[in-house]
C-alpha atoms as a PDB file:
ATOM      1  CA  UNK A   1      97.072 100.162  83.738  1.00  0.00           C
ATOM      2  CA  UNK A   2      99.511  99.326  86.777  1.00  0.00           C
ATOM      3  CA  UNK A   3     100.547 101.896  88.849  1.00  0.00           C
ATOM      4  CA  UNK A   4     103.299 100.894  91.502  1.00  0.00           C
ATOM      5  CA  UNK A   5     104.133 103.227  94.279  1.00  0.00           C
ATOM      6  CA  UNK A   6     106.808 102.644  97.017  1.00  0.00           C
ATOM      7  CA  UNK A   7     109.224 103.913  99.437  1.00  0.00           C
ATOM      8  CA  UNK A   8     112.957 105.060  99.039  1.00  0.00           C
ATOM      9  CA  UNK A   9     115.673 104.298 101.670  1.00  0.00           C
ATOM     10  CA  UNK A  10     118.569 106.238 101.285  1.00  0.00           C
ATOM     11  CA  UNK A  11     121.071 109.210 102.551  1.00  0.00           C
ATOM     12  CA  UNK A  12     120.072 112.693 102.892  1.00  0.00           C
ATOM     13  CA  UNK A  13     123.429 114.975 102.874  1.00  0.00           C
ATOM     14  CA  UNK A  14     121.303 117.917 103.354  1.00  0.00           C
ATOM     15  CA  UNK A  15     119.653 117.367 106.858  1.00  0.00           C
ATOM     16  CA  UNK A  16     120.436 120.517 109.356  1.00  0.00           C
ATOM     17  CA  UNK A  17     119.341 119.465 112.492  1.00  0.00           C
ATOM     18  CA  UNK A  18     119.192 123.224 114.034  1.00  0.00           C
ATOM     19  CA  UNK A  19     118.560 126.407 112.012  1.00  0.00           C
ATOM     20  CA  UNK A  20     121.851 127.853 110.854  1.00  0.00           C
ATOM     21  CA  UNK A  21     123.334 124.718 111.157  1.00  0.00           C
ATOM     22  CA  UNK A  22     125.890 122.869 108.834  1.00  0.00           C
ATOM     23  CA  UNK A  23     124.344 120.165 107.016  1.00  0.00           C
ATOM     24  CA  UNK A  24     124.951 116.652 107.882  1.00  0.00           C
ATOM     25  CA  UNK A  25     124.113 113.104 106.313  1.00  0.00           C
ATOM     26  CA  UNK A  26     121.481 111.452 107.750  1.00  0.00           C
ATOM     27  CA  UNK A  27     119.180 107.937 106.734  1.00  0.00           C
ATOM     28  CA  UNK A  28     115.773 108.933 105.644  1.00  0.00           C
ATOM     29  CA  UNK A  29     112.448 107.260 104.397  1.00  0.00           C
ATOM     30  CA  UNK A  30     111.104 108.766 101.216  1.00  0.00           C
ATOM     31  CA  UNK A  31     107.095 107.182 101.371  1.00  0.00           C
ATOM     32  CA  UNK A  32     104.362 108.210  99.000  1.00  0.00           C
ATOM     33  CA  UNK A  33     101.299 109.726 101.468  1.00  0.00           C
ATOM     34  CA  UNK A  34      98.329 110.910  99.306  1.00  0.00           C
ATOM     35  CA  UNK A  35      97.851 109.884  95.674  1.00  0.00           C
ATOM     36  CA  UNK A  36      95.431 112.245  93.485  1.00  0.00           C
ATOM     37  CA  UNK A  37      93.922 111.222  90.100  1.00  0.00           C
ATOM     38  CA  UNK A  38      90.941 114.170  89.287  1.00  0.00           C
ATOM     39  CA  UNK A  39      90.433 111.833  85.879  1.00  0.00           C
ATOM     40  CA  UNK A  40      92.205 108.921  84.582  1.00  0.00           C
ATOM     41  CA  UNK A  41      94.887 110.735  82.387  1.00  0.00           C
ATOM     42  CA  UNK A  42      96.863 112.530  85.411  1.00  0.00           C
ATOM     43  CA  UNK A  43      97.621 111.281  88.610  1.00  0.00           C
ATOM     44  CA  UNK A  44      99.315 113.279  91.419  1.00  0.00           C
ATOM     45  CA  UNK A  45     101.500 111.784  94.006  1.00  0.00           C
ATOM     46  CA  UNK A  46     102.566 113.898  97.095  1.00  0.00           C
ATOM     47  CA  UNK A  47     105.164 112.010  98.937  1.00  0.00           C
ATOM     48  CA  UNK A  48     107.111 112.890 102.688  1.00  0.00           C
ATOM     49  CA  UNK A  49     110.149 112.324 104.307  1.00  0.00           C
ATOM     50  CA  UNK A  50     110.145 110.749 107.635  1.00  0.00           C
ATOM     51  CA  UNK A  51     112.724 113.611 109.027  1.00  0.00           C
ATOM     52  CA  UNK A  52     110.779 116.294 107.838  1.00  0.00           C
ATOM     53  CA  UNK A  53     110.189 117.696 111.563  1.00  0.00           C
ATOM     54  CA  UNK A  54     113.385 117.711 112.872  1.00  0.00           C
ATOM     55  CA  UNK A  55     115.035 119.448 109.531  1.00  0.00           C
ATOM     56  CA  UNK A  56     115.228 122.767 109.670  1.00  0.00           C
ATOM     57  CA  UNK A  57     116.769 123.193 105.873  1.00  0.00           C
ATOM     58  CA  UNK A  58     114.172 125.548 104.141  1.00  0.00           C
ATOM     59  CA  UNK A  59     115.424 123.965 101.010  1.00  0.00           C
ATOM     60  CA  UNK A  60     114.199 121.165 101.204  1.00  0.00           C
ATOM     61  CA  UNK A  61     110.438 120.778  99.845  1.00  0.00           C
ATOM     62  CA  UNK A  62     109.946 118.180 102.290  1.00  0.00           C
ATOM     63  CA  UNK A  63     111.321 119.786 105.454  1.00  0.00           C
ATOM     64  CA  UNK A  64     109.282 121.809 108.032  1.00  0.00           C
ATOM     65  CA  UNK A  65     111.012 124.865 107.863  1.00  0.00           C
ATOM     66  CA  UNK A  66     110.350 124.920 104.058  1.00  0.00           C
ATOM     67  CA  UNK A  67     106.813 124.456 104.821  1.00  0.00           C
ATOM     68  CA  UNK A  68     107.004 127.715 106.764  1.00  0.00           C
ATOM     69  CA  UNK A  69     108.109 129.701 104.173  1.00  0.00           C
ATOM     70  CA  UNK A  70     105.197 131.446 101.641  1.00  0.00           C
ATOM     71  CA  UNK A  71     103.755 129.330  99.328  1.00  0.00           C
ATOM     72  CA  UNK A  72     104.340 129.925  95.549  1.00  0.00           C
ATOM     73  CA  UNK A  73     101.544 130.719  93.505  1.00  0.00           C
ATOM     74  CA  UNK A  74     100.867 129.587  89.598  1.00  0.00           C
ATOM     75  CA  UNK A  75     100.753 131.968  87.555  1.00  0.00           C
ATOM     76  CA  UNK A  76      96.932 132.704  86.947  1.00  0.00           C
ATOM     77  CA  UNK A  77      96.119 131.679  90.482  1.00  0.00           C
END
């Protein structure tokens, strides 16, 4: 099995540069950081964006102010 894991250029139109701030486009990185395979049948990739600290959208998963917010919990957890 190949796996093949790589970047994404492109345009973010949701970057907010202050909190409360209007959203604005802005170039970003999309890169893969940790890949997690517990057995060979599911494999886990967590991947970052390379604005992530200066973004203060909470929607975003990747930004820093989203990372603030509580975290989400499976149900059964």
């Amino acid at each position: 099995m190949e796996i093949r894991v790589e970047s994404t250029i492109g345009i973010c139109e949701e970057f907010m540069a202050e909190k409360g701030g209007s959203p604005e486009s802005v170039s970003i990185v999309i890169s893969p950081l940790k890949v997690i395979s517990p057995d060979e049948s599911n494999i886990r990739i967590t991947s970052g964006c390379n604005m992530w600290q200066a973004c203060f959208n909470q929607k975003c998963h990747f930004s820093s102010a989203a990372r603030k917010l509580p975290k989400i919990k499976k149900a059964g957890e």
